[in-house]
Protein backbone atom coordinates (compact mmCIF):
# COMPACT_ATOMS: atom_id res chain seq x y z
CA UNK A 1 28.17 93.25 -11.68
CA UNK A 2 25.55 90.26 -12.24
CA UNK A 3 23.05 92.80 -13.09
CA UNK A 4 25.14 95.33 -15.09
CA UNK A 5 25.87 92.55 -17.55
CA UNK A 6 21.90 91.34 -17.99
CA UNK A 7 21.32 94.78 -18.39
CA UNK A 8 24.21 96.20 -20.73
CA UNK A 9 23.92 93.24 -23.41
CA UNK A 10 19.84 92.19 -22.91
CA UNK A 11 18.79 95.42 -25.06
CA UNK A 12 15.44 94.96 -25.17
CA UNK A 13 13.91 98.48 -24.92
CA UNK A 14 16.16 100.92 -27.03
CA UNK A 15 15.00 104.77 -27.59
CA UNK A 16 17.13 106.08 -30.44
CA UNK A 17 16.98 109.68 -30.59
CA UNK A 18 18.90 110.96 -33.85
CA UNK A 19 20.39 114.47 -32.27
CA UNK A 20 22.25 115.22 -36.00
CA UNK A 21 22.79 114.59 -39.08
CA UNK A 22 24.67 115.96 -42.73
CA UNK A 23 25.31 113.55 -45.45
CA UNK A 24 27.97 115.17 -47.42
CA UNK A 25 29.37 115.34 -50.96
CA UNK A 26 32.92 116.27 -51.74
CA UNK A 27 33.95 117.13 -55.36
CA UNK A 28 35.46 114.30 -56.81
CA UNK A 29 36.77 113.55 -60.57
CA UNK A 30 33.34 111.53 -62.19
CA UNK A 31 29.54 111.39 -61.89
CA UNK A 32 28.43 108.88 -59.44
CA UNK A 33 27.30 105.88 -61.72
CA UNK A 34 23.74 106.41 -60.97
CA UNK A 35 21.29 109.08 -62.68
CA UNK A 36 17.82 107.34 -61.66
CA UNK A 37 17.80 109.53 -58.16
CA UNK A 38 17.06 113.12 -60.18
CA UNK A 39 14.10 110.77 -62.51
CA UNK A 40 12.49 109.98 -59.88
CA UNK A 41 12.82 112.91 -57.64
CA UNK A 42 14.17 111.36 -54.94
CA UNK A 43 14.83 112.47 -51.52
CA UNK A 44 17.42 112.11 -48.34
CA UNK A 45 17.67 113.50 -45.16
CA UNK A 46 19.66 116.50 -46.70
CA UNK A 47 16.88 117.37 -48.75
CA UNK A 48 14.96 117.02 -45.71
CA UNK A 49 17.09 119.58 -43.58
CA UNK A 50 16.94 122.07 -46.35
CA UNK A 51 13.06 122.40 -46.37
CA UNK A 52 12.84 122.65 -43.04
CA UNK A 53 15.53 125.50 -42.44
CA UNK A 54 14.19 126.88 -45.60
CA UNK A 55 18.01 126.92 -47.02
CA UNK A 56 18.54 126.23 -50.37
CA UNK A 57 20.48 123.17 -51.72
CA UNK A 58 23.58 123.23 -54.04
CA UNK A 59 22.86 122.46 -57.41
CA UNK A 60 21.86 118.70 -58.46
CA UNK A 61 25.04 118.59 -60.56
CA UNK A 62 27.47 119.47 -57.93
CA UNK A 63 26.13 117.19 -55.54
CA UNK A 64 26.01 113.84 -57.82
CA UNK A 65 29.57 113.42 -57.75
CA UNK A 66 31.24 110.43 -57.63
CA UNK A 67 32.38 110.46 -53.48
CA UNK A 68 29.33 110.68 -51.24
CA UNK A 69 29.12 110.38 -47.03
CA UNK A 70 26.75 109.87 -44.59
CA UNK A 71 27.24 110.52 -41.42
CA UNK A 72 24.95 110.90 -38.03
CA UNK A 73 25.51 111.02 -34.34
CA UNK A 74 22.37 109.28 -31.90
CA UNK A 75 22.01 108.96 -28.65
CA UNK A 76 20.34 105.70 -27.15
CA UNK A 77 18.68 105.00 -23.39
CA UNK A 78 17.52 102.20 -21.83
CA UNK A 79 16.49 102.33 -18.77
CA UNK A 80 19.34 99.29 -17.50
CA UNK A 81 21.66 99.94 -19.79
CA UNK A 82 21.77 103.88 -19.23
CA UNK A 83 23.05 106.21 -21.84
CA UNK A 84 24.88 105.21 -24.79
CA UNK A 85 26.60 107.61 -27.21
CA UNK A 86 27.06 106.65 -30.67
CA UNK A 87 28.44 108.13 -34.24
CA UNK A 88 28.49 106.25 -37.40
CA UNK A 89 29.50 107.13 -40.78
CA UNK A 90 30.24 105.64 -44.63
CA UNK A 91 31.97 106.69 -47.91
CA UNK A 92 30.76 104.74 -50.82
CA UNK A 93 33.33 106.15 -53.81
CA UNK A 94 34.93 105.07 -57.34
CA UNK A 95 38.42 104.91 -58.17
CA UNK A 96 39.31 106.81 -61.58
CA UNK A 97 39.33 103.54 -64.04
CA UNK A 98 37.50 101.29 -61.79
CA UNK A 99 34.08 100.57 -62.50
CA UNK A 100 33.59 98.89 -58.92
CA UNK A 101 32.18 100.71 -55.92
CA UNK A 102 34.64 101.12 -53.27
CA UNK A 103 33.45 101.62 -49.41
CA UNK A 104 34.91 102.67 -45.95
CA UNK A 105 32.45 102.38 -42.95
CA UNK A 106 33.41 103.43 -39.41
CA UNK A 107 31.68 103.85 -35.93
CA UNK A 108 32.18 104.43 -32.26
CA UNK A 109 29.64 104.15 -29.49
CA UNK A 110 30.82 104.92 -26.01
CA UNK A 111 28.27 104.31 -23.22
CA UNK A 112 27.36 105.17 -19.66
CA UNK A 113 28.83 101.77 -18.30
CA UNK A 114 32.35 103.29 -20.37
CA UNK A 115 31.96 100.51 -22.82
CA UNK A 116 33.61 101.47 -26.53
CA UNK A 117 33.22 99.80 -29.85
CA UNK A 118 35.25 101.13 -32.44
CA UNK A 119 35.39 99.30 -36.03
CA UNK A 120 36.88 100.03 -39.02
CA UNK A 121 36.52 98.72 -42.51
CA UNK A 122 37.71 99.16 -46.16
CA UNK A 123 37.17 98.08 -49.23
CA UNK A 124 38.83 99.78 -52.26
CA UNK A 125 39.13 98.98 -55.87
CA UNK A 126 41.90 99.60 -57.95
CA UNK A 127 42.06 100.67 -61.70
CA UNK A 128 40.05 98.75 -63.95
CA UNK A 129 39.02 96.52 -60.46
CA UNK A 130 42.37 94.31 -60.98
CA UNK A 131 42.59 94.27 -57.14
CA UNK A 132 40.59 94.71 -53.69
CA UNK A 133 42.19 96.13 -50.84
CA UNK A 134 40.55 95.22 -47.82
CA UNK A 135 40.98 95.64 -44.53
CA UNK A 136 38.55 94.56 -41.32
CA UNK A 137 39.82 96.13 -37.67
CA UNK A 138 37.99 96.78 -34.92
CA UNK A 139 38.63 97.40 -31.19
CA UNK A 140 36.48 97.17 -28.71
CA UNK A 141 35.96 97.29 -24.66
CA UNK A 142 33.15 95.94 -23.19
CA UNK A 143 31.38 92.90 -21.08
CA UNK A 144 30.23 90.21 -23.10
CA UNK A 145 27.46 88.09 -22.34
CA UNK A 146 27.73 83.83 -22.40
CA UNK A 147 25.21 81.67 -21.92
CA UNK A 148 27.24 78.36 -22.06
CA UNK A 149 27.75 75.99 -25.06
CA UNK A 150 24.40 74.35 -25.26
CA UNK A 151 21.34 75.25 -26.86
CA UNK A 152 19.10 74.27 -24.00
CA UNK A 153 21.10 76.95 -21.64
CA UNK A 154 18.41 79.51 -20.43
CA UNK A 155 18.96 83.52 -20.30
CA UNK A 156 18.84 83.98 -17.05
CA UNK A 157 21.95 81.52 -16.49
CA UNK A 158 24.30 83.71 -18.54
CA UNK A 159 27.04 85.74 -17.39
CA UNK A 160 29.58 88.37 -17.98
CA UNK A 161 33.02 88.49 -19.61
CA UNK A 162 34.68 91.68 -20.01
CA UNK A 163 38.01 91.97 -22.16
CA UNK A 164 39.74 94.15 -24.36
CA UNK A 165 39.79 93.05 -27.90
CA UNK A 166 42.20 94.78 -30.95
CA UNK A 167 41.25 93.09 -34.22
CA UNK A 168 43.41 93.63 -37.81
CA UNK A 169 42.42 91.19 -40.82
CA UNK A 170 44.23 93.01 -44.08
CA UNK A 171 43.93 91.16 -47.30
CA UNK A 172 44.87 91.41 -50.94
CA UNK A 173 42.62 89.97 -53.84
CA UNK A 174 43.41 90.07 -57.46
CA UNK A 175 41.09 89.48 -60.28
CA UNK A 176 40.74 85.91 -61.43
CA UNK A 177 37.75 86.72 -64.07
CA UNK A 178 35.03 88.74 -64.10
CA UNK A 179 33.77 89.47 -60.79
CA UNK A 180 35.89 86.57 -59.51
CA UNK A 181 38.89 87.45 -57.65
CA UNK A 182 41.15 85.53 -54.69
CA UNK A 183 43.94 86.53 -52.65
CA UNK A 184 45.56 86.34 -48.84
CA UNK A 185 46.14 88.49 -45.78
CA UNK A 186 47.28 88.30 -42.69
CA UNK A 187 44.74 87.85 -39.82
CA UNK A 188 45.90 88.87 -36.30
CA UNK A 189 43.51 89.05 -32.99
CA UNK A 190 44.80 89.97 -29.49
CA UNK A 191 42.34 90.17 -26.56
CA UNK A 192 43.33 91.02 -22.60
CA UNK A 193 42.05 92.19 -19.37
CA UNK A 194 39.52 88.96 -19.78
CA UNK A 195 38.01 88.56 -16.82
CA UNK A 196 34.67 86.61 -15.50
CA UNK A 197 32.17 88.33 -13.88
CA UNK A 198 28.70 87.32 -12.05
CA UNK A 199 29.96 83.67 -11.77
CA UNK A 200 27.92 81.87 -10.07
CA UNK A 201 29.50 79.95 -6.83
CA UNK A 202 30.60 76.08 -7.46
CA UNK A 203 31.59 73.83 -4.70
CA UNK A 204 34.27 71.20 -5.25
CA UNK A 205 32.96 67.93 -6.12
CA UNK A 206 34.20 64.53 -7.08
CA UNK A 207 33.45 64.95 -10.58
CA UNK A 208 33.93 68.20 -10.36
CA UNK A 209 37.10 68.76 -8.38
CA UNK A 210 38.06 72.51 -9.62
CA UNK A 211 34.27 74.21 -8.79
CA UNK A 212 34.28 74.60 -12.50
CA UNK A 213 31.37 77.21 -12.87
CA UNK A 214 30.85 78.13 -16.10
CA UNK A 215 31.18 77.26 -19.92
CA UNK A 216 34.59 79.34 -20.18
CA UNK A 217 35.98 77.32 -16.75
CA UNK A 218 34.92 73.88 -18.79
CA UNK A 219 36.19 74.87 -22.01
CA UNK A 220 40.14 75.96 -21.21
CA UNK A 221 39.96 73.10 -18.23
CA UNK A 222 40.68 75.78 -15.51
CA UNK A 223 39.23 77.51 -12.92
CA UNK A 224 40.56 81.01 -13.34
CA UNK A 225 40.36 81.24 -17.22
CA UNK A 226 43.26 82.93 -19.35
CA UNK A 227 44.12 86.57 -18.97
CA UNK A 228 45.04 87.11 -22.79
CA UNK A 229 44.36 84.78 -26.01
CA UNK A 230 45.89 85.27 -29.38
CA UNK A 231 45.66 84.41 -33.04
CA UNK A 232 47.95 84.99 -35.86
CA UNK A 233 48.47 83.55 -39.12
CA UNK A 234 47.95 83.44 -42.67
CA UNK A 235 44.20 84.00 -44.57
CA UNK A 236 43.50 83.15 -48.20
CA UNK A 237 40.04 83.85 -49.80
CA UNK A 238 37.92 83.31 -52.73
CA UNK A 239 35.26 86.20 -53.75
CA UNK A 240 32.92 86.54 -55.94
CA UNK A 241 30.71 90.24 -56.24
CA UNK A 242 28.40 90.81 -59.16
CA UNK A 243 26.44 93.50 -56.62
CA UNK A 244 25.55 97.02 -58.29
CA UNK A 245 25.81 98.66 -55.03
CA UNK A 246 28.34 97.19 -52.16
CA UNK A 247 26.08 99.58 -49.38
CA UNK A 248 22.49 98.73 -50.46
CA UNK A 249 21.95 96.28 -52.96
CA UNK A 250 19.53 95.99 -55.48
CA UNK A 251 20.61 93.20 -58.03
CA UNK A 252 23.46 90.55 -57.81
CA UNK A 253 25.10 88.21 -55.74
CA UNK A 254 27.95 88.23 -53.23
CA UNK A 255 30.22 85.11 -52.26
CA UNK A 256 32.95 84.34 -50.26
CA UNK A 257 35.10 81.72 -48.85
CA UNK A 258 37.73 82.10 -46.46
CA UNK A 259 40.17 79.72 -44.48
CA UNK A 260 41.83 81.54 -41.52
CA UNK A 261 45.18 79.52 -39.79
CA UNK A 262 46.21 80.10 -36.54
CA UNK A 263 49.96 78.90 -35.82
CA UNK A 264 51.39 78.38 -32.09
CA UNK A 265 54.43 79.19 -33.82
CA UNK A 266 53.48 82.45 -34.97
CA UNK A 267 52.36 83.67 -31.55
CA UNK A 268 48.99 82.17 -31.48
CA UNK A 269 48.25 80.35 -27.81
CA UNK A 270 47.71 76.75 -30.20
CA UNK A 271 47.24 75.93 -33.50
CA UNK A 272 43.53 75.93 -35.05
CA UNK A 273 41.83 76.92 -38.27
CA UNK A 274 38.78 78.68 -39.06
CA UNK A 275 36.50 78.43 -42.18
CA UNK A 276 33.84 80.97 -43.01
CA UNK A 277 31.69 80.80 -46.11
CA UNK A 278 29.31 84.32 -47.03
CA UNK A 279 26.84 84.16 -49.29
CA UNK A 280 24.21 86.40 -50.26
CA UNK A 281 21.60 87.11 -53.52
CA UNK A 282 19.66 90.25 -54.10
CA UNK A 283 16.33 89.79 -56.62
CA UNK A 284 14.83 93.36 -57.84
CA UNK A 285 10.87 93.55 -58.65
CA UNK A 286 10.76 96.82 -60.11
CA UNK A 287 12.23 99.04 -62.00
CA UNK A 288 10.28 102.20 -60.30
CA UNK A 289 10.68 101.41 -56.71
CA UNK A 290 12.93 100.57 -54.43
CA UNK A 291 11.42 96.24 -54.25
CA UNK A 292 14.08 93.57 -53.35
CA UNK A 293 14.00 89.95 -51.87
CA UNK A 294 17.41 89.78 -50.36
CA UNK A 295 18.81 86.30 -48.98
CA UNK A 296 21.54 85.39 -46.58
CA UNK A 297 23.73 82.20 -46.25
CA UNK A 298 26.44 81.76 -43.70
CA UNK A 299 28.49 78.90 -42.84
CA UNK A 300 31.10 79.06 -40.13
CA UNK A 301 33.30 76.65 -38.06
CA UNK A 302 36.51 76.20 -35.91
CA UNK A 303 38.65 73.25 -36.29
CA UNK A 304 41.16 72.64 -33.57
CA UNK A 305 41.15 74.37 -30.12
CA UNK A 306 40.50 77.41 -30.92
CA UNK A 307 40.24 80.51 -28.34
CA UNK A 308 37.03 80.86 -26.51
CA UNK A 309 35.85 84.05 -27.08
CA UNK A 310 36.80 83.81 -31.16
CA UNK A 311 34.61 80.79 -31.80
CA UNK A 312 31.15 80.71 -33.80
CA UNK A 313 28.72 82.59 -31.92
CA UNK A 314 25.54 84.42 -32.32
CA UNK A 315 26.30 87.92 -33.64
CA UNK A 316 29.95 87.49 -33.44
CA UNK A 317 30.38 87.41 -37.24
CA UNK A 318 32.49 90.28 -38.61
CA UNK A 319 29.37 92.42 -39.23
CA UNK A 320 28.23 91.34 -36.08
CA UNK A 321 24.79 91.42 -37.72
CA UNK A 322 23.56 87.37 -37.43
CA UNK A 323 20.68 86.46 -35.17
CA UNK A 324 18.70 89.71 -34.87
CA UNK A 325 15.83 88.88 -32.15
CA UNK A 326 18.34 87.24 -30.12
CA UNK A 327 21.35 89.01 -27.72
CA UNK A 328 25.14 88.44 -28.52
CA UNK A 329 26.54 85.38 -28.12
CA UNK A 330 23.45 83.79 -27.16
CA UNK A 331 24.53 80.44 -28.36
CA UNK A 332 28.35 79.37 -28.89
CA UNK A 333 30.38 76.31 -30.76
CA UNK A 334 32.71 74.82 -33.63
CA UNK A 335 29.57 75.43 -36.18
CA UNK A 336 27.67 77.98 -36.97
CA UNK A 337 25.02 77.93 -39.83
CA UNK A 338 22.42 80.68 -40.72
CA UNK A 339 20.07 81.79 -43.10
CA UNK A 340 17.98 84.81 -43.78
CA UNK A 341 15.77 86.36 -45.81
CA UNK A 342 14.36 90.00 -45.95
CA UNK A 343 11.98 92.03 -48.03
CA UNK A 344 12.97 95.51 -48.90
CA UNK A 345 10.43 97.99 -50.07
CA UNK A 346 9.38 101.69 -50.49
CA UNK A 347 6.98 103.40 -48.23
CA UNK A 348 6.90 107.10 -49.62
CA UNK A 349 7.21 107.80 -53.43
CA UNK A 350 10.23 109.90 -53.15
CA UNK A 351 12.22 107.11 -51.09
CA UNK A 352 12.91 109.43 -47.84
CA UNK A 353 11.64 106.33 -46.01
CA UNK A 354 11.55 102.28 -46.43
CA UNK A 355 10.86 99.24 -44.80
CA UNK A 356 11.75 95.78 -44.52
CA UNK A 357 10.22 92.41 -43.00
CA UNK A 358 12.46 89.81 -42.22
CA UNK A 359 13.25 86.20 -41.06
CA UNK A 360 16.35 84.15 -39.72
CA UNK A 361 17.39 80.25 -38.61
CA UNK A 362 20.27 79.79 -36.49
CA UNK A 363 21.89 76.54 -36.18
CA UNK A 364 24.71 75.13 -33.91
CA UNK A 365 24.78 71.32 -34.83
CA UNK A 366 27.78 70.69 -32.06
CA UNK A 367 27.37 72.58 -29.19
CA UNK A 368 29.34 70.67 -26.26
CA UNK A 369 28.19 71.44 -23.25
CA UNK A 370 25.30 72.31 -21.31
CA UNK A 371 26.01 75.14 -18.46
CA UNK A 372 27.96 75.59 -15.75
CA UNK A 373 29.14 72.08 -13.92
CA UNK A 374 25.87 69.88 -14.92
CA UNK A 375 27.79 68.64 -17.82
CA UNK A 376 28.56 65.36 -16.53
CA UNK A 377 26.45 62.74 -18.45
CA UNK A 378 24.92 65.20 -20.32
CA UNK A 379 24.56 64.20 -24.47
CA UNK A 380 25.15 67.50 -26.94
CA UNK A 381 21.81 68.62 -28.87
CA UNK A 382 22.07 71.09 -31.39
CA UNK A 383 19.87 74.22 -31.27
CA UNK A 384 18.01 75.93 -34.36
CA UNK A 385 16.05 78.95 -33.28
CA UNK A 386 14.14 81.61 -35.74
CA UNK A 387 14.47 85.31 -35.26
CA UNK A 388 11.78 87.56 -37.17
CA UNK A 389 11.18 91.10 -37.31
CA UNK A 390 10.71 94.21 -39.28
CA UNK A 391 12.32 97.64 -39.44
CA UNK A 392 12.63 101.01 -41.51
CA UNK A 393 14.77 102.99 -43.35
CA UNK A 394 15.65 106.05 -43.95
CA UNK A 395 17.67 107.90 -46.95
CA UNK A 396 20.47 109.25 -45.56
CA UNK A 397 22.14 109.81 -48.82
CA UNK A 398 20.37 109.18 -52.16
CA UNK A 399 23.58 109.15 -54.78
CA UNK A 400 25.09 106.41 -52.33
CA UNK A 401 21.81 104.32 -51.29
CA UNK A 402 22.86 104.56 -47.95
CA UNK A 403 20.35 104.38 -45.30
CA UNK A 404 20.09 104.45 -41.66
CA UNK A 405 18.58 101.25 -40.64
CA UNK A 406 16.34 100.88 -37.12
CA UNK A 407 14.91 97.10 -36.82
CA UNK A 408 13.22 95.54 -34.33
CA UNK A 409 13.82 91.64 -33.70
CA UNK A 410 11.48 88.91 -32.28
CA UNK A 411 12.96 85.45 -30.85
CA UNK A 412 14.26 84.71 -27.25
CA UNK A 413 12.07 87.23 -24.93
CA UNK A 414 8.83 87.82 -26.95
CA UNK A 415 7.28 89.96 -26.82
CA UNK A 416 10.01 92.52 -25.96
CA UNK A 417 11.60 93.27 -28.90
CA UNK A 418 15.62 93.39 -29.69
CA UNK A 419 16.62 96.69 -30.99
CA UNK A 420 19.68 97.47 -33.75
CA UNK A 421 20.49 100.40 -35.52
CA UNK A 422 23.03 100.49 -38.15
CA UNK A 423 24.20 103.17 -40.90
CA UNK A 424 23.68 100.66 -44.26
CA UNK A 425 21.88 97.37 -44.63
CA UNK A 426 22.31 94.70 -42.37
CA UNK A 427 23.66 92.58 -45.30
């Protein structure tokens, strides 16, 4: 088990192998906002599949229409991790008398080791954009790799956690002023089976009289940690979206703020709160081509005792798309802070395929505790570490933006590079 969790969650040599694909588009009541795609002859996969079978497309003004998918199965192999199975797809759409794009995205990968990630998220608009309906879920079943709750813990002294893990964060805004909205929800998280795996053997001291092993042990103050952990309560949230496209930017900016409470007397195992603060700023070059300077700000911490596995990690935030170049909850704590930037441009004329370069810090100013049982006497030291890469893109649907994204990070095992591939824009 020690080596299926290095392997599973240390992804460092992906092969993605896209076995299908059909971006769709349904009939719907208007014309997608955007006319530039038939100026500048612009092409997506679908184009792509018709030249090649030799087929012929439906007519341009059938298929601009204002609901559009993209959707693609892949296959992925490493060889430690297997086979992995995976199927994404997105619906990027405008409510009659809304003038804001509204979004559903959905995936599940299922792989050799019979792991399954399954998330789920919407975000509709209603008439004349006087509310957001949004909803996050996600389940998932898998090992998770921790390192400890230091930044000076090394990779080879992680281990495995597996658990089940059933997430549902609704929320209601309503329009405040333009492009400013704020509402509530209700936030509830319920993981089980947790178990530890690949622990490393402890013996009993005097300052350690439990054979505490590892940074879950220290952090709940037992030896066997908690089967189940749960959070429930209340969420309000402030959000501000001037974006022209919710899938793939090219102009505007995005902000949020949202305070999450946990109450014991809900259901939750204690009482804690959560703040999380998103924002991000997209700055167009051209007119022509696709040419954008996108940044990234994220700001997230606990306050109280919060569960283990739901505090700030790496790659834990609800895109799960922080700290590229570095695996999964490579560092853990109350804080969290991050910043990105990435440059977005145009490789062939007609837009079929893109690029980006990009760069990231990660910060975690109060981690609080080395690894395993050496914490005694130890002081906490914060950790920044930069990720870097670059990646490309590929149209999967031209009236949506959408693309299929395949980036390759650089930061804790250079010169093996971390692998991702998502359906849309990291952020």
């Amino acid at each position: 088990m020690k080596t299926l969790f290095k392997t599973i969650h240390n992804c460092n040599w992906w092969f993605v192998a896209v076995i299908g694909f059909l971006p769709l588009s349904l009939h719907a009541q208007e014309v997608f906002p955007s006319d530039t795609v038939l100026q500048k002859n612009e092409k997506d996969i679908k184009d792509v599949v018709h030249t090649l079978f030799k087929t012929h497309p439906p007519d341009s003004s059938k298929r601009k229409k204002n609901l559009q998918y993209a959707f693609f199965p892949a296959l992925g192999y490493t060889s430690n991790t297997g086979f992995a199975l995976a199927a994404g797809a997105n619906a990027i759409f405008t409510l009659n008398g809304s003038q804001k794009e509204s979004n559903i995205l959905s995936s599940i990968t299922y792989t050799q080791f019979n792991q399954v990630i399954l998330p789920f998220q919407v975000s509709v608009w209603s008439k004349k954009d006087q509310f957001n309906f949004i909803l996050d879920s996600r389940y998932i079943n898998y090992p998770s790799s921790a390192y400890g709750l230091r930044g000076r813990s090394k990779l080879d002294s992680g281990y495995a956690i597996n658990f089940s893990w059933i997430k549902v964060h609704p929320s209601v805004l309503a329009r405040i002023a333009n492009n400013f909205y704020g509402g509530a929800g209700i936030f509830y998280d319920y993981l089980w089976r947790i178990n530890e795996t690949g622990v490393p053997v402890v013996l009993p001291t005097a300052y350690n009289p439990l054979g505490i092993a590892t940074a879950f042990e220290h952090y709940v103050k037992k030896k066997i940690p908690p089967a189940h952990e749960t959070a429930l309560g209340p969420a309000v949230k402030l959000l501000f979206d001037s974006r022209d496209n919710p899938v793939n930017a090219l102009k505007g900016i995005f902000a949020s703020v949202l305070f999450h409470q946990s109450f014991k007397s809900w259901g939750s195992d204690t009482n804690w709160s959560s703040l999380v603060v998103d924002v991000r700023k997209y700055i167009s070059f051209s007119s022509g081509r696709e040419s954008v300077l996108a940044f990234w700000a994220y700001y997230w911490q606990n306050f109280g005792k919060s569960s283990f596995l739901l505090l700030p990690s790496t790659g834990w935030d609800d895109s799960w798309n922080t700290g590229r170049g570095y695996s999964q909850g490579r560092y853990r704590g109350n804080i969290m802070r991050y910043l990105e930037a990435e440059y977005r441009f145009q490789i062939m004329n007609n837009g079929l395929i893109g690029g980006v370069i990009f760069s990231n810090l990660q910060n975690f100013p109060n981690e609080f505790y080395t690894s395993y049982s050496q914490h005694r006497g130890r002081k906490e030291i914060p950790v920044t570490s930069l990720g870097y890469g670059f990646g490309l893109r590929v149209k999967f649907n031209k009236y949506s933006k959408t693309n299929m994204a395949i980036d390759l990070g650089f930061g804790q095992s250079f010169p093996k590079p971390w692998i991702a591939v998502n359906l849309g824009e990291v952020f």
